[in-house]
C-alpha atoms as a PDB file:
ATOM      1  CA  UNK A   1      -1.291 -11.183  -9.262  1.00  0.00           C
ATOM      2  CA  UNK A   2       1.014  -8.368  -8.757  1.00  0.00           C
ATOM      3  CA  UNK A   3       0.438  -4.593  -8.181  1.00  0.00           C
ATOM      4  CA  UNK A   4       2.566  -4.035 -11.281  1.00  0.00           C
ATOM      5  CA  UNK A   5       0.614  -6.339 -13.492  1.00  0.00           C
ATOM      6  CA  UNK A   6      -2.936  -4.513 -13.043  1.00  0.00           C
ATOM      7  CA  UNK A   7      -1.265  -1.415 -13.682  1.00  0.00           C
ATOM      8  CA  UNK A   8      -2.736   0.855 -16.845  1.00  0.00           C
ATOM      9  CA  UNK A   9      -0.137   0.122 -19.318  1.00  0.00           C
ATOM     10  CA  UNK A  10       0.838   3.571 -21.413  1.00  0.00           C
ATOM     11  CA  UNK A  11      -0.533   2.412 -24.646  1.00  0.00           C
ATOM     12  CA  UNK A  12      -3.820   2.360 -22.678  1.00  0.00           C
ATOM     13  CA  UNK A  13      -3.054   5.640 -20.914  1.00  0.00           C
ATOM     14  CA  UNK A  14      -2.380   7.046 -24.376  1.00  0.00           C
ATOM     15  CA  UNK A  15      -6.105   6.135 -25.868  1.00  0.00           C
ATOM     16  CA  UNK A  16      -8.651   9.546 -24.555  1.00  0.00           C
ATOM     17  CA  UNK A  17     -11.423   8.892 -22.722  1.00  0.00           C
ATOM     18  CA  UNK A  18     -14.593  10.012 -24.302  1.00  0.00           C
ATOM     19  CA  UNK A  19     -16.749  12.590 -21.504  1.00  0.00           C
ATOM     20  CA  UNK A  20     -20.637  11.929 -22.084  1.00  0.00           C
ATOM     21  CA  UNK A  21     -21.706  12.742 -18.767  1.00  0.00           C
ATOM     22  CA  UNK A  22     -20.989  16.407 -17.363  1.00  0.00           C
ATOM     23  CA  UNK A  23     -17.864  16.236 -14.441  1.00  0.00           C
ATOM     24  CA  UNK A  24     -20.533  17.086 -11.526  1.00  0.00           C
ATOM     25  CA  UNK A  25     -22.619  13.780 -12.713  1.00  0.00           C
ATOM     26  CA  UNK A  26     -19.744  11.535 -12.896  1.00  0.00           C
ATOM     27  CA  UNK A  27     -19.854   9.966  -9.247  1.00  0.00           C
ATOM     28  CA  UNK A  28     -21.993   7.353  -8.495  1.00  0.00           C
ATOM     29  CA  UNK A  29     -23.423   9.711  -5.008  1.00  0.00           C
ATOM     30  CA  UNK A  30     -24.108  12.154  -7.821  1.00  0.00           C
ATOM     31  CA  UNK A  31     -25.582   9.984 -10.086  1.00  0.00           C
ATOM     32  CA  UNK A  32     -28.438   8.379  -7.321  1.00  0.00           C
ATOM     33  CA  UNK A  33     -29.043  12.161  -6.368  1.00  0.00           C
ATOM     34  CA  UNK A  34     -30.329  12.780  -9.670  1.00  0.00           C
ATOM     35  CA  UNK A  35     -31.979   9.054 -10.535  1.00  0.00           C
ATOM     36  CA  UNK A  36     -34.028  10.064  -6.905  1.00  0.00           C
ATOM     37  CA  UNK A  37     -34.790  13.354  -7.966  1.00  0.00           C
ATOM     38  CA  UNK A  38     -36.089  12.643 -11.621  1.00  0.00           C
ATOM     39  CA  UNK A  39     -37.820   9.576  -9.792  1.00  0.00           C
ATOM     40  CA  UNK A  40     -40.111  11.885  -7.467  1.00  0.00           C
ATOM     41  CA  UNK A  41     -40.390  14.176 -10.425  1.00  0.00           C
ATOM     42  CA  UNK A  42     -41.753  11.558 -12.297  1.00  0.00           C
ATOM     43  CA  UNK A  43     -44.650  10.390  -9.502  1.00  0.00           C
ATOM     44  CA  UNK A  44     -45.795  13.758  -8.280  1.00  0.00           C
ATOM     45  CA  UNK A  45     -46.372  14.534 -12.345  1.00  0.00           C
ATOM     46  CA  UNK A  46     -48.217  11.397 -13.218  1.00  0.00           C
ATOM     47  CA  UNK A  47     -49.506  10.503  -9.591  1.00  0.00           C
ATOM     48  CA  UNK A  48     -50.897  13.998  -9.673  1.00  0.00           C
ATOM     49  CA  UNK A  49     -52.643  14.143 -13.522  1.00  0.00           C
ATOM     50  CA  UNK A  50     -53.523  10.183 -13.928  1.00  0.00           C
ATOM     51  CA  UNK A  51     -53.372   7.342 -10.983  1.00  0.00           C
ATOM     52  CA  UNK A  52     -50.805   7.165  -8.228  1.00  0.00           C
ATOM     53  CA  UNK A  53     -50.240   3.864  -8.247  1.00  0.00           C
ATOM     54  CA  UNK A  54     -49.216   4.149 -11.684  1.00  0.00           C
ATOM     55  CA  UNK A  55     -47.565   7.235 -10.653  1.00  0.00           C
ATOM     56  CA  UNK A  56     -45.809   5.501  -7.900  1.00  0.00           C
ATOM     57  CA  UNK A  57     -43.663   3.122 -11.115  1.00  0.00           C
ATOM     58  CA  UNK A  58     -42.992   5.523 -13.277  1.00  0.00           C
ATOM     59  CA  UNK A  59     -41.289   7.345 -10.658  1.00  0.00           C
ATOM     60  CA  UNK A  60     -39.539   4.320 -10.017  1.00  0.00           C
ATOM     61  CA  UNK A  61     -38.635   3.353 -13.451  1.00  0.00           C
ATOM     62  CA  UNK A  62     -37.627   7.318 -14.240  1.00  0.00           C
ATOM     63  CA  UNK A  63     -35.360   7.222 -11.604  1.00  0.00           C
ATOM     64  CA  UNK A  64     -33.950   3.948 -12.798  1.00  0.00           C
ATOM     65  CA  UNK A  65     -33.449   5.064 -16.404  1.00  0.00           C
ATOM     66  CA  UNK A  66     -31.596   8.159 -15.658  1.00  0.00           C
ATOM     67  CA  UNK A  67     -29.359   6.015 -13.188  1.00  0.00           C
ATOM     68  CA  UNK A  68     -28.334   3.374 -15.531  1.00  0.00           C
ATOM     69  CA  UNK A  69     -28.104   5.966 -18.785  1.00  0.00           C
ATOM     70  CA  UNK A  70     -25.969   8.647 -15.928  1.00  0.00           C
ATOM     71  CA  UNK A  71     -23.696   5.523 -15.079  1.00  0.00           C
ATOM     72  CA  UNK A  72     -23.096   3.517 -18.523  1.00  0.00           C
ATOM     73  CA  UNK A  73     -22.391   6.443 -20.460  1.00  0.00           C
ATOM     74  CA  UNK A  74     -19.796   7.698 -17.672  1.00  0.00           C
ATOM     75  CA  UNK A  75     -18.404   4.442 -17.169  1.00  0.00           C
ATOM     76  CA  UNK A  76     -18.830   2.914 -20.558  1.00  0.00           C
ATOM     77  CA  UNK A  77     -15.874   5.474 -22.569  1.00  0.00           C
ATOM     78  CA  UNK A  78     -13.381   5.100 -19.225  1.00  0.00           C
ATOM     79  CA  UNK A  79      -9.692   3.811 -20.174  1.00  0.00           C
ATOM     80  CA  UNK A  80      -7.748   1.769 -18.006  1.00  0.00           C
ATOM     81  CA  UNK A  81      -6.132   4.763 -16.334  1.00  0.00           C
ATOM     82  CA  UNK A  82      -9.326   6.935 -16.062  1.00  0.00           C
ATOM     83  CA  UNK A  83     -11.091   3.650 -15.065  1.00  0.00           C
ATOM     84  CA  UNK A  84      -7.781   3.309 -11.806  1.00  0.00           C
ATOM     85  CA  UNK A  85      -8.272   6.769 -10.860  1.00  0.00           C
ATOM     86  CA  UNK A  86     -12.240   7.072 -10.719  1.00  0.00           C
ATOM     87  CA  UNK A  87     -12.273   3.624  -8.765  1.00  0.00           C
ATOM     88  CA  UNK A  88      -9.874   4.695  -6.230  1.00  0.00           C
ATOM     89  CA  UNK A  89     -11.887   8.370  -5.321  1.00  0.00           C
ATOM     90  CA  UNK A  90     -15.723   6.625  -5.985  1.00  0.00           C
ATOM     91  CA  UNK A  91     -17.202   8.347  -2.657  1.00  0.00           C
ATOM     92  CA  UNK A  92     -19.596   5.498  -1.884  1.00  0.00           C
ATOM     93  CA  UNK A  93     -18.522   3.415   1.018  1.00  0.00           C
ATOM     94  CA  UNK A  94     -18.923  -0.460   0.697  1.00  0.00           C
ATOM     95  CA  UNK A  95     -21.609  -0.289   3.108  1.00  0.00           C
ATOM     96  CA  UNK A  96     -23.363   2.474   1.287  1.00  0.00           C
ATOM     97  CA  UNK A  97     -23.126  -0.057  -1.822  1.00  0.00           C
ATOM     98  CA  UNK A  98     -24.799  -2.705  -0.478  1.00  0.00           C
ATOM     99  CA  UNK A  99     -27.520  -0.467   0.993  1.00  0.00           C
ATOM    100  CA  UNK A 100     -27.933   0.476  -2.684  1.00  0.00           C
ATOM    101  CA  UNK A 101     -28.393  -2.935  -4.354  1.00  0.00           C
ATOM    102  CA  UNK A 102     -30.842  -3.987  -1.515  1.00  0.00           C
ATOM    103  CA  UNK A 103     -32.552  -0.483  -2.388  1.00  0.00           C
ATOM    104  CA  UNK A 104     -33.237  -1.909  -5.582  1.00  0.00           C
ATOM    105  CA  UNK A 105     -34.467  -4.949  -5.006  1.00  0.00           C
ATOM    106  CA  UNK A 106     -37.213  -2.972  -2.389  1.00  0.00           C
ATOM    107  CA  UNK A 107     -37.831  -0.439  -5.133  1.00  0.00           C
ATOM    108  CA  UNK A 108     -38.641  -3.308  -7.696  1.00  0.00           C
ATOM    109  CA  UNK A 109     -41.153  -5.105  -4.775  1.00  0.00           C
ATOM    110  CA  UNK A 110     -42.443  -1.972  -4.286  1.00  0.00           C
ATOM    111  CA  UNK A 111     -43.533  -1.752  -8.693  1.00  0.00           C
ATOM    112  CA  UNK A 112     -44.903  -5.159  -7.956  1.00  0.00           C
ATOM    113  CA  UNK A 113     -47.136  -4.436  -5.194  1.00  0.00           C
ATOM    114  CA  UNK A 114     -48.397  -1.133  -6.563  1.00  0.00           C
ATOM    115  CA  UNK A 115     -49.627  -3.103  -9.923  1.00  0.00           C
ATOM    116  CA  UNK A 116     -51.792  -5.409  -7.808  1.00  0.00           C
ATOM    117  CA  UNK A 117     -53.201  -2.978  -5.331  1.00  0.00           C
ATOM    118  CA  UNK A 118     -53.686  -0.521  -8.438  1.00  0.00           C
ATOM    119  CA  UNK A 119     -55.551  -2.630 -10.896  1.00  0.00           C
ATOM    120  CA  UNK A 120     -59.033  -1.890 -10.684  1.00  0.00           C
ATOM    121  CA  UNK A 121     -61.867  -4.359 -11.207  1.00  0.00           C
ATOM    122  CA  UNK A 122     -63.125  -2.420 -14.268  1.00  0.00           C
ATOM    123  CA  UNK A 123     -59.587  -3.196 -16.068  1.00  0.00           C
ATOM    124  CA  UNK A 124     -58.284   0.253 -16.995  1.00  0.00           C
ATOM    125  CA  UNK A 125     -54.382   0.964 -16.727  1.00  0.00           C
ATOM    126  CA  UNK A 126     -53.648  -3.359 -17.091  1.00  0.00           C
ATOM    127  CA  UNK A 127     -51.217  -2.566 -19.893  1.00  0.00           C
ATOM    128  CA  UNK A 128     -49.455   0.471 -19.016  1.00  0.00           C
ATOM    129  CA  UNK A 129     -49.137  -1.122 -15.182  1.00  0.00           C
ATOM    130  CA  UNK A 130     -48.084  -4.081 -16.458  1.00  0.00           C
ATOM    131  CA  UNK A 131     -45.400  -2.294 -19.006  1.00  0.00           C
ATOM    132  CA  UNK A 132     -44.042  -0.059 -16.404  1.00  0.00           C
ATOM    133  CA  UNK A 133     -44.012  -3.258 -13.954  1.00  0.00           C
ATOM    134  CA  UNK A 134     -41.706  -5.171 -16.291  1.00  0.00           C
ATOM    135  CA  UNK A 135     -39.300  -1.815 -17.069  1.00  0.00           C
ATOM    136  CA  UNK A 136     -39.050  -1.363 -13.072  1.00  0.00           C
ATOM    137  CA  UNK A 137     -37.951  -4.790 -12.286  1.00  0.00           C
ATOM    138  CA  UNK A 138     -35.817  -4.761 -14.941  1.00  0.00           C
ATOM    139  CA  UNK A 139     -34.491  -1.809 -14.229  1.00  0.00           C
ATOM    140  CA  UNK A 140     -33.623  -2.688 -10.686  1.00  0.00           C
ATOM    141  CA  UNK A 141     -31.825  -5.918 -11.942  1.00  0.00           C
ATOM    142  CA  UNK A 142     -29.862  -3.548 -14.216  1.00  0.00           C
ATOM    143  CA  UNK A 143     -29.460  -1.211 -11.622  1.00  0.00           C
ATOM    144  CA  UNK A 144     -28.168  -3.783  -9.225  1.00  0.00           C
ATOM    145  CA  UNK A 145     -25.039  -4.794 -11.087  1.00  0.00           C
ATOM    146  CA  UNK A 146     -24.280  -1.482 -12.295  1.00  0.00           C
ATOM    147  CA  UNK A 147     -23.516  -1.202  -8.482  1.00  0.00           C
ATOM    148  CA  UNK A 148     -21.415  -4.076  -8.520  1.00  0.00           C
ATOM    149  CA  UNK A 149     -19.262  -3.495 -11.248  1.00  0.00           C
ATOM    150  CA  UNK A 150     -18.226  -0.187  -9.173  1.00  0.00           C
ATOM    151  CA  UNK A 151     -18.113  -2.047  -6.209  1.00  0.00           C
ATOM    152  CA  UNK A 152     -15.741  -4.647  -7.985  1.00  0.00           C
ATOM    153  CA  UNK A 153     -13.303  -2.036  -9.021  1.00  0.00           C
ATOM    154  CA  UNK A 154     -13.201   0.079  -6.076  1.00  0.00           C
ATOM    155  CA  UNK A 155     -11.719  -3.342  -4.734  1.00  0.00           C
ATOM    156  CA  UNK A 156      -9.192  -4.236  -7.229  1.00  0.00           C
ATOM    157  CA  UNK A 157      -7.711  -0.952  -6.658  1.00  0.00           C
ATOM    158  CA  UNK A 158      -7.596  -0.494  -3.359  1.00  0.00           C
ATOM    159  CA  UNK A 159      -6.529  -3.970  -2.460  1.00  0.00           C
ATOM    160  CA  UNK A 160      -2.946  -5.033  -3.362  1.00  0.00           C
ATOM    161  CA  UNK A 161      -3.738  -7.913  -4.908  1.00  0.00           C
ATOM    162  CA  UNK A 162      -6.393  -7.124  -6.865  1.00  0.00           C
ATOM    163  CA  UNK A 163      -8.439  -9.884  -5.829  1.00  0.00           C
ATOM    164  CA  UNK A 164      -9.369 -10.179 -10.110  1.00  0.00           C
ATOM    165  CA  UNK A 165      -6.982 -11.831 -12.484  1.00  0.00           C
ATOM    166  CA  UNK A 166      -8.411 -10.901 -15.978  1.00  0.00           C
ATOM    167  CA  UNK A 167      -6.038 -13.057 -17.709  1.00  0.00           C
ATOM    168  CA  UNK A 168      -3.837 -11.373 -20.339  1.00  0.00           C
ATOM    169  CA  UNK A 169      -4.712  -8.110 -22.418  1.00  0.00           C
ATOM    170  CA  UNK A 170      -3.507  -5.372 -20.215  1.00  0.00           C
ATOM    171  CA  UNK A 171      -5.003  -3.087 -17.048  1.00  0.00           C
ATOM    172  CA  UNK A 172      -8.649  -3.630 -17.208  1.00  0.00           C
ATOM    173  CA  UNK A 173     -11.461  -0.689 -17.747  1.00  0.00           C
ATOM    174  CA  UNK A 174     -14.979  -0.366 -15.898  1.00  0.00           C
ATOM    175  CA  UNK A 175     -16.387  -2.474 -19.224  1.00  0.00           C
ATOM    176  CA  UNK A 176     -14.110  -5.090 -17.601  1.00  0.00           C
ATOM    177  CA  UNK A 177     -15.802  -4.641 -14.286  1.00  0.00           C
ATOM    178  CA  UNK A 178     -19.195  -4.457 -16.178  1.00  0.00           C
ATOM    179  CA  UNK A 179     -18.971  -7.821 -17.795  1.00  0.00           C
ATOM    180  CA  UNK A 180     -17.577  -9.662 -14.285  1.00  0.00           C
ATOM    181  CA  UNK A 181     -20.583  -8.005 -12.717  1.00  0.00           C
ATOM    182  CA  UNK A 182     -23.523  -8.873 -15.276  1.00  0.00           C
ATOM    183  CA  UNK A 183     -21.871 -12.561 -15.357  1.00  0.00           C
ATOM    184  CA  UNK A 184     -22.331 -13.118 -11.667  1.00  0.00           C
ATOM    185  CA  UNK A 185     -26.053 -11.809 -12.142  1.00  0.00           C
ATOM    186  CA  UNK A 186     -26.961 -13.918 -15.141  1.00  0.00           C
ATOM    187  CA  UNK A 187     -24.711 -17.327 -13.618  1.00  0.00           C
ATOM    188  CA  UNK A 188     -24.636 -16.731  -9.899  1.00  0.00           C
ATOM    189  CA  UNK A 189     -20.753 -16.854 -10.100  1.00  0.00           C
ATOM    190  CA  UNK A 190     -17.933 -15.883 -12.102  1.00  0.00           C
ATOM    191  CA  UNK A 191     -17.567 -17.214 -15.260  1.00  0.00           C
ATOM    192  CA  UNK A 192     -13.799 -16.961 -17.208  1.00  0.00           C
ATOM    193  CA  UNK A 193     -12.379 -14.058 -14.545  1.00  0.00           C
ATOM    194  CA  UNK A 194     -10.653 -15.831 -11.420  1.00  0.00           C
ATOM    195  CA  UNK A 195     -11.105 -14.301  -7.822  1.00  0.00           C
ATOM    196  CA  UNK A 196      -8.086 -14.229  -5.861  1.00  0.00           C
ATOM    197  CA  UNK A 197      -9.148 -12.472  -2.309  1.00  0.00           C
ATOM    198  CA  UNK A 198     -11.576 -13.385   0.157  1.00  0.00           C
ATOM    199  CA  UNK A 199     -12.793 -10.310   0.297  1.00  0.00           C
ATOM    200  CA  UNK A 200     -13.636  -9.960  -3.484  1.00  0.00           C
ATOM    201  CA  UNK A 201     -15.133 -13.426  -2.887  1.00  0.00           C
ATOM    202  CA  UNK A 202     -16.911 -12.090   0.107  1.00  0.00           C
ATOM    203  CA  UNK A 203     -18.771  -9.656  -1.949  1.00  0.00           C
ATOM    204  CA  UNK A 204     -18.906 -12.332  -5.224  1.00  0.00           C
ATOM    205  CA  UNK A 205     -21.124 -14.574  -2.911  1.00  0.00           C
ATOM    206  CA  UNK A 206     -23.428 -11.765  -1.828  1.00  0.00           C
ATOM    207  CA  UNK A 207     -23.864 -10.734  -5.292  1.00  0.00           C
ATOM    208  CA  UNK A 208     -24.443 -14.241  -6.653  1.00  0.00           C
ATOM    209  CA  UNK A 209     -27.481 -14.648  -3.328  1.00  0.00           C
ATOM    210  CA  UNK A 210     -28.760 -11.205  -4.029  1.00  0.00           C
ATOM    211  CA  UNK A 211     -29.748 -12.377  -8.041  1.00  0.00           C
ATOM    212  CA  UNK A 212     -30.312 -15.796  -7.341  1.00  0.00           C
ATOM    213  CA  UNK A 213     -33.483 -14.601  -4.547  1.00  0.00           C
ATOM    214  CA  UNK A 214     -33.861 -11.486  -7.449  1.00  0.00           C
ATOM    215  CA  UNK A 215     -34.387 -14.052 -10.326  1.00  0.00           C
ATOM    216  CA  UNK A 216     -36.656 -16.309  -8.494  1.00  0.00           C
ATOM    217  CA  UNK A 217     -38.611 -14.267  -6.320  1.00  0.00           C
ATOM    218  CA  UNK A 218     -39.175 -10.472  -7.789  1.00  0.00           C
ATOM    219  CA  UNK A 219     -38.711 -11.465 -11.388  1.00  0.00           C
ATOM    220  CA  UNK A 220     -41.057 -14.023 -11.182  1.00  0.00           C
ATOM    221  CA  UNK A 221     -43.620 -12.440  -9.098  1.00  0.00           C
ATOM    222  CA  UNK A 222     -43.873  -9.667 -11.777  1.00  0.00           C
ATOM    223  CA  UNK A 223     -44.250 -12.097 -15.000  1.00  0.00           C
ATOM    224  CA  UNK A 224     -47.084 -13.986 -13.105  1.00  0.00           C
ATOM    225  CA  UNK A 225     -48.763 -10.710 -12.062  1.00  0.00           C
ATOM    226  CA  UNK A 226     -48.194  -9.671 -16.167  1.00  0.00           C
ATOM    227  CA  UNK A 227     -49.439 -12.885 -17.563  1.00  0.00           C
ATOM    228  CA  UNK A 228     -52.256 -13.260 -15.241  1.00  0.00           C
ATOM    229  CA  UNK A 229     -54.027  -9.715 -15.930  1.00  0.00           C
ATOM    230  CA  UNK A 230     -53.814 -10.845 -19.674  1.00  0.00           C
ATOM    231  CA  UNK A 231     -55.046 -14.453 -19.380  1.00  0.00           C
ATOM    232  CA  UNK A 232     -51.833 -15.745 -20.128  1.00  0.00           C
ATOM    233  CA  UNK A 233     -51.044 -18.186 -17.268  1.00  0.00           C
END
């Protein structure tokens, strides 16, 4: 692929970008600032007034929520050229990404051990624990890609090949990037896109190993915890 052929066309250009998120919120640095903040927010409150291990996911979960809501609806509206120009100044490093994405896998261990070392014998809290186990892991998965997908198109736009041919239909947008991301978490690879850089494929293959260990390991630890405090397995 060309440089010229992953450039936003003008008919995309033309088509405004709709703002959800305030211009201060709109960088991903920005955007974990405020997902930590509303996250320790959210366990001093209920840590404080019910039980902390319960307190301990819902600050987890909070700070997950307002990450993925922060990110989708700033990504979600982008056009091709707003998508190009956002990529190109994200102020993450690579590094700093993958730090992230193994930050949520810890965060979603961490839900999973604080539901078995905060179940008491007597049975109180086994629903809301459980419910606010499954929304953190969850969460985390979501919150994993989301990285990803901004991960994926700092790369096409910084390398000069791309190293993504989306077929034709034009300059992609971050719902582009979104949908190459979420299919490497749900298949392990890439599904219709084609990756044509080893670097891409670099990160492609630590993606796919990061939700293949997520799927089998954290996800199922939580729905065995789940289904054995309700008699279910």
């Amino acid at each position: 692929m060309n440089r010229a052929s992953k450039r936003p066309s003008k008919r995309a250009g033309n088509r405004a970008a709709v703002t959800v998120v305030p211009s201060p919120l709109r960088t991903t640095k920005a955007q974990v600032l405020a997902a930590a903040v509303a996250g320790v927010l959210g366990w001093a409150v209920t840590g404080t007034v019910m039980d902390n291990a319960l307190g301990v996911m819902v600050g987890i979960t909070l700070g997950e929520v307002v990450f993925l809501v922060l990110s989708t609806s700033t990504l979600w509206p982008m056009a091709p050229q707003e998508t190009a120009r956002a990529a190109t100044r994200e102020d993450l490093a690579p590094f700093a990404d993958e730090v992230l994405v193994v930050l949520a896998a810890v965060l979603a261990m961490v839900s999973v051990v604080t539901l078995h070392l905060g179940t008491g014998e007597d049975g109180s809290g086994h629903s809301a624990q459980a419910v606010m186990t499954l929304v953190g892991v969850f969460g985390a998965w979501a919150c994993v890609h989301q990285t990803y997908a901004v991960h994926y198109a700092h790369l096409y736009y910084v390398d000069e090949d791309g190293g993504i041919d989306f077929g034709p239909g034009g300059a992609p947008s971050y719902v582009d990037f979104l949908y190459v991301s979420y299919a490497v978490g749900m298949t392990y690879g890439v599904t219709d896109s084609t990756v044509t850089s080893r670097d891409v494929r670099k990160v492609v293959l630590r993606h796919g190993l990061v939700s293949f260990v997520f799927g089998m390991v954290i996800l199922g630890a939580a729905i065995n915890l789940v289904t054995g405090m309700f008699g279910l397995g």
